[in-house]
C-alpha atoms as a PDB file:
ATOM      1  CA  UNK A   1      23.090 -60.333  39.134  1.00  0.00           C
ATOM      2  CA  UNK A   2      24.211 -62.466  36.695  1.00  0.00           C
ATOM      3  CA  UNK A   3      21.666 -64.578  34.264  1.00  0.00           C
ATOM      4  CA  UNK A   4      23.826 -67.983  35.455  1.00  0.00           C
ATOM      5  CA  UNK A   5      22.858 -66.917  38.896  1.00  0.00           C
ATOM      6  CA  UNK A   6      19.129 -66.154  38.030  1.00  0.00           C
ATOM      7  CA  UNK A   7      19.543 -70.198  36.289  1.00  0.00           C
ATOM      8  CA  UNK A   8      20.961 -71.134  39.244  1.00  0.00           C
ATOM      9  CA  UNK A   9      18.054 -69.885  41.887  1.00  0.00           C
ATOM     10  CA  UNK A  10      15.724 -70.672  39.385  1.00  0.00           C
ATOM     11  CA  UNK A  11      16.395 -74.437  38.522  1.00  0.00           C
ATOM     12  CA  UNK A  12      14.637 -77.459  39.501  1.00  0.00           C
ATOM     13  CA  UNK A  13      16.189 -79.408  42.043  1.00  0.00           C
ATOM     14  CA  UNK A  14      17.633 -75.649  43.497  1.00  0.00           C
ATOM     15  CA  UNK A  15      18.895 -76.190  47.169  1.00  0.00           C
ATOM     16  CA  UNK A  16      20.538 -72.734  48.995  1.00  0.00           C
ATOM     17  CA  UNK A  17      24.195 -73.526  49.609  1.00  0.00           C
ATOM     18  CA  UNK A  18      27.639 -71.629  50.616  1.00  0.00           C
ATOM     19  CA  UNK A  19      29.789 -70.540  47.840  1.00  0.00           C
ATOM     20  CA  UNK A  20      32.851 -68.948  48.343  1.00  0.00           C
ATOM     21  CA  UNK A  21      32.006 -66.579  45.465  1.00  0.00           C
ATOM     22  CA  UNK A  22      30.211 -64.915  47.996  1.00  0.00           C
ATOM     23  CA  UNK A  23      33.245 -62.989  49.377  1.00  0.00           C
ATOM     24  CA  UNK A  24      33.291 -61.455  45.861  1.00  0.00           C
ATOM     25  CA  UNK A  25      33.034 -57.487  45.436  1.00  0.00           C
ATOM     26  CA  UNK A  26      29.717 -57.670  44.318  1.00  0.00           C
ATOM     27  CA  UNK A  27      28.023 -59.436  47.229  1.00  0.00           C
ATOM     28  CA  UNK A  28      30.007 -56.770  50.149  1.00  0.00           C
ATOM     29  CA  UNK A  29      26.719 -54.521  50.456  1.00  0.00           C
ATOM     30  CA  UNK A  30      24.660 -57.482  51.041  1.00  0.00           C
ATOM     31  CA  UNK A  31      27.031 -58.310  53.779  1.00  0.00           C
ATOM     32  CA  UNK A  32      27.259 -54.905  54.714  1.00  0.00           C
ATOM     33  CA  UNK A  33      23.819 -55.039  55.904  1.00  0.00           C
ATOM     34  CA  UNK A  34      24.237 -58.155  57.143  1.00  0.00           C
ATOM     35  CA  UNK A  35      26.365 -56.630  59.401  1.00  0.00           C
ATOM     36  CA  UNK A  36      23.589 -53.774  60.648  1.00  0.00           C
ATOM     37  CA  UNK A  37      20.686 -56.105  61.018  1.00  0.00           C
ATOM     38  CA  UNK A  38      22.963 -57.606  63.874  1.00  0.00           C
ATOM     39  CA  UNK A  39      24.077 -54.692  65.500  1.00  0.00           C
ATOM     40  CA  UNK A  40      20.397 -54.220  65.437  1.00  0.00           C
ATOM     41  CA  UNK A  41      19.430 -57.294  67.248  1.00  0.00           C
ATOM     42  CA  UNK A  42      21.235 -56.460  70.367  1.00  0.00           C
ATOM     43  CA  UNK A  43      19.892 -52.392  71.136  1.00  0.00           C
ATOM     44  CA  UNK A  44      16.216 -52.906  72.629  1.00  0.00           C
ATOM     45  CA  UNK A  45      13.714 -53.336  70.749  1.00  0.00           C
ATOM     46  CA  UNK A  46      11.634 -49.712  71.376  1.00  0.00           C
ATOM     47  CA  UNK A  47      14.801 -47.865  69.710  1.00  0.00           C
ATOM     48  CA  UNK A  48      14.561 -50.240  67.160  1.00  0.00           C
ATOM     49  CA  UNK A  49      10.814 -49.520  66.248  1.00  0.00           C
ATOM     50  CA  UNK A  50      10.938 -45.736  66.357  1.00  0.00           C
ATOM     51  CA  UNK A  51      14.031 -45.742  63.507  1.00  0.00           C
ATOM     52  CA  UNK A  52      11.721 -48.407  61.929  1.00  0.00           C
ATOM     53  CA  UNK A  53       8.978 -45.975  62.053  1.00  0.00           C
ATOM     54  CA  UNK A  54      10.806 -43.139  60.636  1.00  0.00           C
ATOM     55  CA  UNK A  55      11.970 -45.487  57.625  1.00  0.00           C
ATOM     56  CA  UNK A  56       9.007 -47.235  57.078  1.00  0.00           C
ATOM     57  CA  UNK A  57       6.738 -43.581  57.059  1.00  0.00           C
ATOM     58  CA  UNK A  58       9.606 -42.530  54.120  1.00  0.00           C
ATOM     59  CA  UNK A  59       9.360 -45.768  52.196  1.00  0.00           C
ATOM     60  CA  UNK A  60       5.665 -45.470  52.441  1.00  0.00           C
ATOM     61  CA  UNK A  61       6.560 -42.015  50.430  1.00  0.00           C
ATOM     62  CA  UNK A  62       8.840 -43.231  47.736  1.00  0.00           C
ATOM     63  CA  UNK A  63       7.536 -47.087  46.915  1.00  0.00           C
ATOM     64  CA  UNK A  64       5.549 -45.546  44.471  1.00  0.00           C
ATOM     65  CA  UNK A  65       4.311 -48.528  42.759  1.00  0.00           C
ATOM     66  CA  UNK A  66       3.924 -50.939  45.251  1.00  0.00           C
ATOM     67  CA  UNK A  67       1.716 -47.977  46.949  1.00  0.00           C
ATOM     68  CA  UNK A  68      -0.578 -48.410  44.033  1.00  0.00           C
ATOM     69  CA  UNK A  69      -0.907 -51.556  44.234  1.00  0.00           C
ATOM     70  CA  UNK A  70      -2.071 -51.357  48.038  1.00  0.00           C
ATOM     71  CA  UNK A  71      -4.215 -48.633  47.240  1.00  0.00           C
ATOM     72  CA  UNK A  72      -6.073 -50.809  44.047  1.00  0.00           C
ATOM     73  CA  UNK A  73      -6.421 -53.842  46.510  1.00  0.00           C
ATOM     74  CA  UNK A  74      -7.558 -51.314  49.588  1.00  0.00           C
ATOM     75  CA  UNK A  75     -10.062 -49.688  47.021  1.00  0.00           C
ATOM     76  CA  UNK A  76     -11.682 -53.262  45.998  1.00  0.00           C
ATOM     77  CA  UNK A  77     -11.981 -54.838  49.533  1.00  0.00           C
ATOM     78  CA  UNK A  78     -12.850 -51.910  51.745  1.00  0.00           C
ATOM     79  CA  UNK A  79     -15.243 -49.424  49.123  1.00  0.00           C
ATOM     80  CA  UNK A  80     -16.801 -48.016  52.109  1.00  0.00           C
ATOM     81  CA  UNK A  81     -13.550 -46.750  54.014  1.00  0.00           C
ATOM     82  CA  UNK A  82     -12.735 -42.684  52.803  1.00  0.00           C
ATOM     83  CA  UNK A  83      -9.599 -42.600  51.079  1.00  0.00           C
ATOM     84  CA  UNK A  84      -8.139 -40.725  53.994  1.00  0.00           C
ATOM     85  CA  UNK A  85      -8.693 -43.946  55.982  1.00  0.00           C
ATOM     86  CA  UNK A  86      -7.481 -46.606  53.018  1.00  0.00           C
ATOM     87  CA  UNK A  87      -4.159 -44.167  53.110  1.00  0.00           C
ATOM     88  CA  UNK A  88      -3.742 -44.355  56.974  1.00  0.00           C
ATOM     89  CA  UNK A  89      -3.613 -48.395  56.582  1.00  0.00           C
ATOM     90  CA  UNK A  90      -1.131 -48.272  54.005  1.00  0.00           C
ATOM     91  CA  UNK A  91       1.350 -46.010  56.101  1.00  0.00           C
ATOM     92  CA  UNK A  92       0.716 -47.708  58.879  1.00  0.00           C
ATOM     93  CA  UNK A  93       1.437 -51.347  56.514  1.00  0.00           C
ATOM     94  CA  UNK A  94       4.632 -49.920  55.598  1.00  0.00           C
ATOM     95  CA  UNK A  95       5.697 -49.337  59.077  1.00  0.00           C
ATOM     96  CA  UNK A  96       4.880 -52.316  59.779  1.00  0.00           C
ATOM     97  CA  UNK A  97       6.922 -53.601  57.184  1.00  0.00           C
ATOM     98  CA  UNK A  98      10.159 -51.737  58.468  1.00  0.00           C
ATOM     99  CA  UNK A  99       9.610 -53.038  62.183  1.00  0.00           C
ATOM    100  CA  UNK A 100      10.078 -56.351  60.741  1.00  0.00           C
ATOM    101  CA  UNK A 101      12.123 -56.050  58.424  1.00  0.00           C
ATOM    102  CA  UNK A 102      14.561 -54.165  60.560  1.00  0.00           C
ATOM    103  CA  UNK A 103      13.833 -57.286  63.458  1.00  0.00           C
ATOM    104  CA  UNK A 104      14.957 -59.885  61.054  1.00  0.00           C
ATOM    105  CA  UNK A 105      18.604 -60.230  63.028  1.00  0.00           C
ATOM    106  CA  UNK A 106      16.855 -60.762  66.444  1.00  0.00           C
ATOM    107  CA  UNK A 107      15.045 -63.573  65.092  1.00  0.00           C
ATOM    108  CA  UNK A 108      18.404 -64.796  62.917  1.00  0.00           C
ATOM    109  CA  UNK A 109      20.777 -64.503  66.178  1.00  0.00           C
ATOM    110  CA  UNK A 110      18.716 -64.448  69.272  1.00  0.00           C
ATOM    111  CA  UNK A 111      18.094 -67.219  71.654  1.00  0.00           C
ATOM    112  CA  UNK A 112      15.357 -69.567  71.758  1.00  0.00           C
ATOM    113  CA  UNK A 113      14.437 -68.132  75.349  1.00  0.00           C
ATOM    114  CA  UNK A 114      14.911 -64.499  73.588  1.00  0.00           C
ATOM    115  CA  UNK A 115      12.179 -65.106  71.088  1.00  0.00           C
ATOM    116  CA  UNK A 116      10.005 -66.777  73.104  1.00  0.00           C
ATOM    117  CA  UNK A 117       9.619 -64.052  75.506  1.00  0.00           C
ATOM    118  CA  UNK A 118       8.996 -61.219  72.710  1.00  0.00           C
ATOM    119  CA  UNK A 119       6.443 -63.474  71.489  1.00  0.00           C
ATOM    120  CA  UNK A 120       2.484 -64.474  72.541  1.00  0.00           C
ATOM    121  CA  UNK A 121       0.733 -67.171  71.064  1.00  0.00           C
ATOM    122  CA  UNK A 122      -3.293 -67.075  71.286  1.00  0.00           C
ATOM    123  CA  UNK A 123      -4.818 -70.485  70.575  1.00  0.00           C
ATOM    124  CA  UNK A 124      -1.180 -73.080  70.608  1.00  0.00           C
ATOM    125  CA  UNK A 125      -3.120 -75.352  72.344  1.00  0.00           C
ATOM    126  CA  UNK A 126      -5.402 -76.131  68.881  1.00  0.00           C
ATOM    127  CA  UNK A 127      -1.678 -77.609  67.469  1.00  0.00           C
ATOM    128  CA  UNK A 128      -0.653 -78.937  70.534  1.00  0.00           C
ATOM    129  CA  UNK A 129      -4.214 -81.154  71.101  1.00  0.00           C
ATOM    130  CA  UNK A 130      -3.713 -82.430  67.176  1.00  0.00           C
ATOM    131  CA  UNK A 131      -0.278 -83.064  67.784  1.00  0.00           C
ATOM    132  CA  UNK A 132      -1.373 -85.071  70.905  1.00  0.00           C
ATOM    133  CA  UNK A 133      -3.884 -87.236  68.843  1.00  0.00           C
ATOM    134  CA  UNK A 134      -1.415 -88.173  66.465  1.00  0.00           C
ATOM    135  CA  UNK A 135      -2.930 -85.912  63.843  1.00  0.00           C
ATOM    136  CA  UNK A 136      -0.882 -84.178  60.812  1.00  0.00           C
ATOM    137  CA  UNK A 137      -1.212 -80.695  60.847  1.00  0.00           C
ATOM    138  CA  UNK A 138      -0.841 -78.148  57.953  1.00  0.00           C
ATOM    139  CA  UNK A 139      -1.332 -74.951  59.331  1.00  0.00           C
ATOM    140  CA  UNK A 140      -2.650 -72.188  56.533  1.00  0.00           C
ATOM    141  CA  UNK A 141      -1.122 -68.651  57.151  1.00  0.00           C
ATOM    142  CA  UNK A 142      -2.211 -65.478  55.097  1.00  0.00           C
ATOM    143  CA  UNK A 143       0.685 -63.728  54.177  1.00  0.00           C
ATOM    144  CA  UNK A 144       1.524 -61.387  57.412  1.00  0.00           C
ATOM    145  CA  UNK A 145       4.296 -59.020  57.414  1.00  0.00           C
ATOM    146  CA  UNK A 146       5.334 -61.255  60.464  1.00  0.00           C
ATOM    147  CA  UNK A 147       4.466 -64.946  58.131  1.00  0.00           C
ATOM    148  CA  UNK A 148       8.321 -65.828  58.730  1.00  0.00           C
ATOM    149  CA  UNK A 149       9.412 -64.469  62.087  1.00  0.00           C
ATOM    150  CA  UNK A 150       6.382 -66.583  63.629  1.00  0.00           C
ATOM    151  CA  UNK A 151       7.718 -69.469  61.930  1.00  0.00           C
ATOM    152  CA  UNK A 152      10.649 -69.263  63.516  1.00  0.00           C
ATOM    153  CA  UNK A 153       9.550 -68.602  66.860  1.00  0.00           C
ATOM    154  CA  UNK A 154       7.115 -71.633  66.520  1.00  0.00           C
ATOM    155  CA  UNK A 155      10.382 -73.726  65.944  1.00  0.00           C
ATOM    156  CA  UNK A 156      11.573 -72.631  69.119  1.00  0.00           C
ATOM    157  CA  UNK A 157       9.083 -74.549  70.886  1.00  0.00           C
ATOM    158  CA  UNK A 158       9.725 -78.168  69.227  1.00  0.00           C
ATOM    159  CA  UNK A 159       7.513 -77.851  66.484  1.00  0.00           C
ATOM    160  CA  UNK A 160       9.335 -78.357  63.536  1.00  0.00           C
ATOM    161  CA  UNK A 161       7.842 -77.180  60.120  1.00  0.00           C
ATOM    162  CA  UNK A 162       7.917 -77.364  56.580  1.00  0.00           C
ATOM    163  CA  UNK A 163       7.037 -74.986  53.647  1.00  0.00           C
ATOM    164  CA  UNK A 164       7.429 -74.005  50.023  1.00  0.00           C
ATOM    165  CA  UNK A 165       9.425 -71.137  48.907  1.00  0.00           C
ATOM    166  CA  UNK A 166      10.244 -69.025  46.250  1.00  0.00           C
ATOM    167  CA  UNK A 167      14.070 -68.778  45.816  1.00  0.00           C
ATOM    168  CA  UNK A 168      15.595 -65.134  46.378  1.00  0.00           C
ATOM    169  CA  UNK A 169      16.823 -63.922  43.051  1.00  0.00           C
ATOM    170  CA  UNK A 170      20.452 -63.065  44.959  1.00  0.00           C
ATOM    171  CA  UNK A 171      21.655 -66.300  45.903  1.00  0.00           C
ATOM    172  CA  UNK A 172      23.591 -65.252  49.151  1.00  0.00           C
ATOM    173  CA  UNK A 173      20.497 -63.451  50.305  1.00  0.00           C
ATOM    174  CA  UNK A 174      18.457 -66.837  49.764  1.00  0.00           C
ATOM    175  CA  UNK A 175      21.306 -68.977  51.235  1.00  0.00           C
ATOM    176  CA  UNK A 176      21.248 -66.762  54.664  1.00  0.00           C
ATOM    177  CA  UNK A 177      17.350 -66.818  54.696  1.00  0.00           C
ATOM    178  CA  UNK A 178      16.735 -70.242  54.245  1.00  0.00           C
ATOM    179  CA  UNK A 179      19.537 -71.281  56.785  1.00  0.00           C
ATOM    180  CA  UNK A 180      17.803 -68.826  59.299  1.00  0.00           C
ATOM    181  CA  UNK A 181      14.299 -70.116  58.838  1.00  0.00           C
ATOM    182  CA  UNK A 182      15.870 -73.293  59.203  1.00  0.00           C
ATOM    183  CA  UNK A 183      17.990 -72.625  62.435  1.00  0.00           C
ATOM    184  CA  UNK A 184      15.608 -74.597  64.696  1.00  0.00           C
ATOM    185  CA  UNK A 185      14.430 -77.181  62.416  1.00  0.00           C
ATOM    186  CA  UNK A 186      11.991 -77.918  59.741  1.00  0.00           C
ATOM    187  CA  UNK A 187      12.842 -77.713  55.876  1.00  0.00           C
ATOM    188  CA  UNK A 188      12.003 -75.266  53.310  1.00  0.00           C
ATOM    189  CA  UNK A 189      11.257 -76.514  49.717  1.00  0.00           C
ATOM    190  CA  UNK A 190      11.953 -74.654  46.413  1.00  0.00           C
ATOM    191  CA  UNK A 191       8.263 -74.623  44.585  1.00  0.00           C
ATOM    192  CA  UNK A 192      10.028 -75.340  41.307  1.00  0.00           C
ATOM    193  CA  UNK A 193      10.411 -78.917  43.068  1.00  0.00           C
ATOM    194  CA  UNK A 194       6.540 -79.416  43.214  1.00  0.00           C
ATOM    195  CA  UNK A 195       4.552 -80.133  45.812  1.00  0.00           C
ATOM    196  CA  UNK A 196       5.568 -83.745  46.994  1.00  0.00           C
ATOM    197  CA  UNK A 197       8.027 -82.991  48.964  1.00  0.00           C
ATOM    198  CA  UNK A 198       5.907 -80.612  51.302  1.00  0.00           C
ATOM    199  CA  UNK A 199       3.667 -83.259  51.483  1.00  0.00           C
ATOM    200  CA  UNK A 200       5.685 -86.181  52.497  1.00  0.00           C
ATOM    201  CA  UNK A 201       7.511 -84.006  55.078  1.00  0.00           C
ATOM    202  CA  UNK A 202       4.182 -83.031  56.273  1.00  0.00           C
ATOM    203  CA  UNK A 203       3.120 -87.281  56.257  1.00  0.00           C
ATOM    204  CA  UNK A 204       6.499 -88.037  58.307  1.00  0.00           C
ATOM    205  CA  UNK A 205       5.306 -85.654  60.922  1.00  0.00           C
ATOM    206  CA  UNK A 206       6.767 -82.113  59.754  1.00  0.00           C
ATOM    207  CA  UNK A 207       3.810 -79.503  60.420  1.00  0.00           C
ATOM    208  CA  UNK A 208       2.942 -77.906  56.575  1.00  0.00           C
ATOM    209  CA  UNK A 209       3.649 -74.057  57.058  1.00  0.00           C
ATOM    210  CA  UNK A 210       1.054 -73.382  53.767  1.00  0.00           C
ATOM    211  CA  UNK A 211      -0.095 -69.723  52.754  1.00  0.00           C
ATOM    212  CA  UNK A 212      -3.243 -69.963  50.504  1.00  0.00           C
ATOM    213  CA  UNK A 213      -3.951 -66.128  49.261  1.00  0.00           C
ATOM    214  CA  UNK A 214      -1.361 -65.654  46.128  1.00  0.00           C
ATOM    215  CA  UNK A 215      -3.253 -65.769  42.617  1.00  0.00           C
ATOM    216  CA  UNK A 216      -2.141 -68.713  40.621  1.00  0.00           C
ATOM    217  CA  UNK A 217      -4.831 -67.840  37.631  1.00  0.00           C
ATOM    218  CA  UNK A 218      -8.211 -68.572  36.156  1.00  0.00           C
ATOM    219  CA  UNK A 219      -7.212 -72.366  35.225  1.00  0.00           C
ATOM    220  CA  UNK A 220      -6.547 -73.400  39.056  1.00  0.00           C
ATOM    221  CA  UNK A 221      -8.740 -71.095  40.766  1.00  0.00           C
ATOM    222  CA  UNK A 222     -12.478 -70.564  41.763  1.00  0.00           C
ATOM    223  CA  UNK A 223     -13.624 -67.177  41.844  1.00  0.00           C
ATOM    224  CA  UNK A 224     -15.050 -66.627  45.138  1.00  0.00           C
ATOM    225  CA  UNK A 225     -16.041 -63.709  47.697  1.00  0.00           C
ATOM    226  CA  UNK A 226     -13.071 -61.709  48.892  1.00  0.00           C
ATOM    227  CA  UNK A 227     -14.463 -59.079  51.095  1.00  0.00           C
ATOM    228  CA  UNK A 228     -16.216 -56.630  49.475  1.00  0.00           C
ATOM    229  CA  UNK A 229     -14.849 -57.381  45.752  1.00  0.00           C
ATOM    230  CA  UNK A 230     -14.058 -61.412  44.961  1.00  0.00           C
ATOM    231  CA  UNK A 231     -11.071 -63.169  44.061  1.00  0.00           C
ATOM    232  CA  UNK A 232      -9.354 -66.247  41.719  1.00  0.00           C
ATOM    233  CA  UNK A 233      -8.698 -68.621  44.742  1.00  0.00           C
ATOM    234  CA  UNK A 234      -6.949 -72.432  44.812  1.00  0.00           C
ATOM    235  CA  UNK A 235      -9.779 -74.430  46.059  1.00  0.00           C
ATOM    236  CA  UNK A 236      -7.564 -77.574  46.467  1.00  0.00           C
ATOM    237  CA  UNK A 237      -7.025 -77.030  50.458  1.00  0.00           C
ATOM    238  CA  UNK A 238      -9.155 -80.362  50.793  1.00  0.00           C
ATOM    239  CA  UNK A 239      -7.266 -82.024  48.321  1.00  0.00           C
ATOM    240  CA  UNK A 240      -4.132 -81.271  49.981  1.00  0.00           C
ATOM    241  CA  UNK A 241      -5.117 -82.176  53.479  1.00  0.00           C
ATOM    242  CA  UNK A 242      -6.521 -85.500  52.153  1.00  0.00           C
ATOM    243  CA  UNK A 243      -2.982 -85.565  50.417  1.00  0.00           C
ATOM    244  CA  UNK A 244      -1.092 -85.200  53.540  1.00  0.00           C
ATOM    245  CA  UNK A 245      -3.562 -86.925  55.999  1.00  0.00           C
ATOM    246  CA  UNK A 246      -3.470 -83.816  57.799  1.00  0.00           C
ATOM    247  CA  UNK A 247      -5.675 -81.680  59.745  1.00  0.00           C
ATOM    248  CA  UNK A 248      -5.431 -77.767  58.702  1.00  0.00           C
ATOM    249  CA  UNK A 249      -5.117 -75.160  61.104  1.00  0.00           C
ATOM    250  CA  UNK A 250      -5.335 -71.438  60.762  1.00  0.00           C
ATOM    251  CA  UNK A 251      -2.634 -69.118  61.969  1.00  0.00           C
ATOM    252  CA  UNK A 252      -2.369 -65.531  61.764  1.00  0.00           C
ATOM    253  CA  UNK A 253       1.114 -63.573  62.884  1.00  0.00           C
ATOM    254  CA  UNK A 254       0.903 -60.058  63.772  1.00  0.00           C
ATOM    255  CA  UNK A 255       3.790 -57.675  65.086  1.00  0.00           C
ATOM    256  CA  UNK A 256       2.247 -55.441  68.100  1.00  0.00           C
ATOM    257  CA  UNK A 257       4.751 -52.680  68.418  1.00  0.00           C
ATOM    258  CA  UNK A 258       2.827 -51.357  71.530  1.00  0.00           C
ATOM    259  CA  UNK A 259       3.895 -54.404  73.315  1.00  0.00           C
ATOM    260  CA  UNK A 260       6.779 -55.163  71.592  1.00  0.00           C
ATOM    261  CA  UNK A 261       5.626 -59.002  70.838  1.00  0.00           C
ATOM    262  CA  UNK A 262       4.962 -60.586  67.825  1.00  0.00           C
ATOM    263  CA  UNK A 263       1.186 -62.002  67.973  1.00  0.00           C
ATOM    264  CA  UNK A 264       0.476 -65.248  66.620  1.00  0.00           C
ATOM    265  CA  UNK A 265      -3.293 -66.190  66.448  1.00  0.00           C
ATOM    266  CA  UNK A 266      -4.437 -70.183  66.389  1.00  0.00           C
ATOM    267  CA  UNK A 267      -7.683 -71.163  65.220  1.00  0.00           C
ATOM    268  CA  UNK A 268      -9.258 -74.666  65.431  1.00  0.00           C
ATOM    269  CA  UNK A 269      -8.747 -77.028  62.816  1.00  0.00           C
ATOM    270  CA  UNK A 270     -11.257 -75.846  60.609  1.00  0.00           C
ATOM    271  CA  UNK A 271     -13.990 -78.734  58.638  1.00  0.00           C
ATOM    272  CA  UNK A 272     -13.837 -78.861  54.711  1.00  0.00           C
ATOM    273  CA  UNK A 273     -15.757 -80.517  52.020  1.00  0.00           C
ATOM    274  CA  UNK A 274     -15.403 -81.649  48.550  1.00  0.00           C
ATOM    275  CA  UNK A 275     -16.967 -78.799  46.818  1.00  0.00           C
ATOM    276  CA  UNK A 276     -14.387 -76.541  45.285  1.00  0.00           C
ATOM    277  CA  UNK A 277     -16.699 -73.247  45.808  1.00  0.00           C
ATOM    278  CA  UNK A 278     -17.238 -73.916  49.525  1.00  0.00           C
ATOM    279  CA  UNK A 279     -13.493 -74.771  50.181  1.00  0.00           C
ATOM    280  CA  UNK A 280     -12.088 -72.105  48.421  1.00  0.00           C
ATOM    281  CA  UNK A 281     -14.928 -69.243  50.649  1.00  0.00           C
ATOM    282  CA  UNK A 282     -13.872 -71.052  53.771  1.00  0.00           C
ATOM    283  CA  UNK A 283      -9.925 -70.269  53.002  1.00  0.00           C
ATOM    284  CA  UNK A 284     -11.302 -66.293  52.172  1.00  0.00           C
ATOM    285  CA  UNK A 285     -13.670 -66.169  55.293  1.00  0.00           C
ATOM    286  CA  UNK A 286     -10.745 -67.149  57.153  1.00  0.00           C
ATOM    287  CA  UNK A 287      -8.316 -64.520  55.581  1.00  0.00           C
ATOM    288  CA  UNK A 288     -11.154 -61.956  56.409  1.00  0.00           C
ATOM    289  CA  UNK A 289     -11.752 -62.661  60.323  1.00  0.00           C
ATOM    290  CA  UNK A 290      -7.544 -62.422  60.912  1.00  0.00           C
ATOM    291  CA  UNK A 291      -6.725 -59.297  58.647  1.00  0.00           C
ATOM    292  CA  UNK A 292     -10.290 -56.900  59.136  1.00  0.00           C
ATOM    293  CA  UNK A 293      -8.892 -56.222  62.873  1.00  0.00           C
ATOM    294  CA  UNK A 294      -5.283 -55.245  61.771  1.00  0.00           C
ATOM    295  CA  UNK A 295      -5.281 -54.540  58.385  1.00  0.00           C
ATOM    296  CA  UNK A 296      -1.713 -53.377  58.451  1.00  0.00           C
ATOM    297  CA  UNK A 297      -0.460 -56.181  59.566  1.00  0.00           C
ATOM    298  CA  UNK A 298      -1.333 -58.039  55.585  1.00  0.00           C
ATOM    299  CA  UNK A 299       0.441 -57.785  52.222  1.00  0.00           C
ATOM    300  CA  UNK A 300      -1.611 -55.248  50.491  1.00  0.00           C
ATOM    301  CA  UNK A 301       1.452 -54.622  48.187  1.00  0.00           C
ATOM    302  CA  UNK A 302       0.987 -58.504  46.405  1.00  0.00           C
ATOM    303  CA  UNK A 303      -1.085 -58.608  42.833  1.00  0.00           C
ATOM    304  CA  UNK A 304      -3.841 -59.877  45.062  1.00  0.00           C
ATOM    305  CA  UNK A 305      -6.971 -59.628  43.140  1.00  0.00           C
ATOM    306  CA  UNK A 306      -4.606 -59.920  39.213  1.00  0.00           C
ATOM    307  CA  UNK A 307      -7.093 -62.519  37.708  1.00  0.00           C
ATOM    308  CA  UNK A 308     -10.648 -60.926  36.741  1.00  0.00           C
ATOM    309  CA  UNK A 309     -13.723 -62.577  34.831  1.00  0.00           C
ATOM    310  CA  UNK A 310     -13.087 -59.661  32.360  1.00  0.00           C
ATOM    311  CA  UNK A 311      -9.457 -60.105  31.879  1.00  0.00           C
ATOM    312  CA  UNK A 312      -9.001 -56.215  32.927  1.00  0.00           C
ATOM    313  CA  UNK A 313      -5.665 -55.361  34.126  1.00  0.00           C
ATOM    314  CA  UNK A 314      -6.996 -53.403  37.315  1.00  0.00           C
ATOM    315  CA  UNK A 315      -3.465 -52.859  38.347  1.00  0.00           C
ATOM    316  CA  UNK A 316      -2.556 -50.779  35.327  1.00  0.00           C
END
């Protein structure tokens, strides 16, 4: 990688697009797997999981650091679990994390009637009913394993969306991404472009695809409960709906590999006030109730809880 590329998906104003530098040398293993994530899509989806399993239990062996980070975050939220049981739920995360990750052609090639039928939503009707009433929506996601796979599959159903991104540091892998979440409909929006674009897509009638648990720091958070430890959280989820005129709506994705669907959860549009305390607890309470049945199913492996009132690295 090249640092004009990392300028390049790092710029303001950054929008994915072809190049036909892509066919270089240096870009053939990328398509290389390209190419296996498609043969993929096509052999059912059982066979699929079991490889996925096998990988996922042998990544869950070498991703050494991204294990301890898991483990820290597992360690803070969940004290009273054995360690026995904190180490279950990450192997079982990181299979997780291979069943979707190896899925990610099915939901780049398939049909719409493919993905609708490996899918089950619980609660649509919560979007649907705001929808109805002329209501903006800005539905606020913790960050699944399955976060963009149910995105997609909502777009299937003539729900176009809208959300923030971080560009890929590889710019052919973040071309192909964003043209795949994008393959129904909706728009995805660098971050480096602010937050006004999300907002009027979300005000012209684009439903906000917004995931509230990263740790932007001390200066823009509220430290509030987090399970059992607590947690520098953005309490501006008010703000934002007031912003957009939009009602926000919680959403949880989960991958059941018993069943072979991918779970998507719908709350009701949930009631906020102006205190930045109580806003930022309702987003947390709200994180708890979708990830304390499935566990697995949530990015342990994010810097989660990096901002303490002690400044203490607890990641070191």
């Amino acid at each position: 990688m090249t640092k004009q590329n990392l300028r390049e998906t790092a710029r303001i104003g950054y929008q994915p697009h072809w190049s036909w530098r892509y066919l270089l040398p240096q870009f053939w293993m990328i398509w290389l797997s390209m190419l296996g994530l498609l043969v993929l899509a096509f052999i059912p989806f059982r066979w699929r999981d079991k490889l996925a399993e096998k990988i996922g239990k042998l990544v869950a062996y070498k991703a050494k650091k991204q294990r301890h980070r898991a483990r820290v975050n597992l360690q803070r939220c969940f004290p009273q679990w054995s360690n026995a049981k904190r180490e279950e739920i990450i192997d079982k995360m990181f299979v997780t994390v291979a069943q979707v990750m190896l899925g990610i052609g099915e939901i780049a090639v398939r049909s719409k009637q493919h993905l609708q039928k490996r899918s089950e939503f619980i609660g649509i009707e919560y979007i649907q009913q705001a929808k109805q009433k002329g209501k903006n929506v800005i539905l606020l996601v913790p960050h699944a394993w399955a976060i963009d796979a149910s995105g997609i599959i909502l777009h299937t159903r003539g729900i176009p969306m809208t959300s923030m991104f971080n560009p890929h540091r590889n710019p052919l892998v973040d071309w192909l991404w964003t043209i795949t979440r994008q393959r129904f409909g909706g728009k995805m929006h660098a971050r480096q472009n602010g937050i006004k674009p999300f907002l009027n897509a979300v005000r012209s009638g684009e439903m906000g695809y917004y995931l509230p648990d990263e740790d932007y720091g001390s200066e823009l958070s509220e430290y509030v409960d987090f399970f059992a430890t607590y947690k520098a959280t953005l309490p501006s989820l008010n703000k934002l709906a007031k912003l957009a005129k939009a009602v926000i709506i919680p959403m949880f994705p989960r991958y059941n590999a018993e069943k072979g669907k991918y779970e998507i959860e719908i709350l009701p549009e949930i009631q906020l006030n102006d205190n930045p305390k109580q806003s930022a607890r309702a987003m947390n309470q709200i994180i708890e109730y979708f990830v304390t049945p499935t566990p697995e199913q949530y990015v342990w492996i994010l810097r989660l809880l990096k901002t303490r009132k002690d400044n203490e690295d607890i990641y070191r």
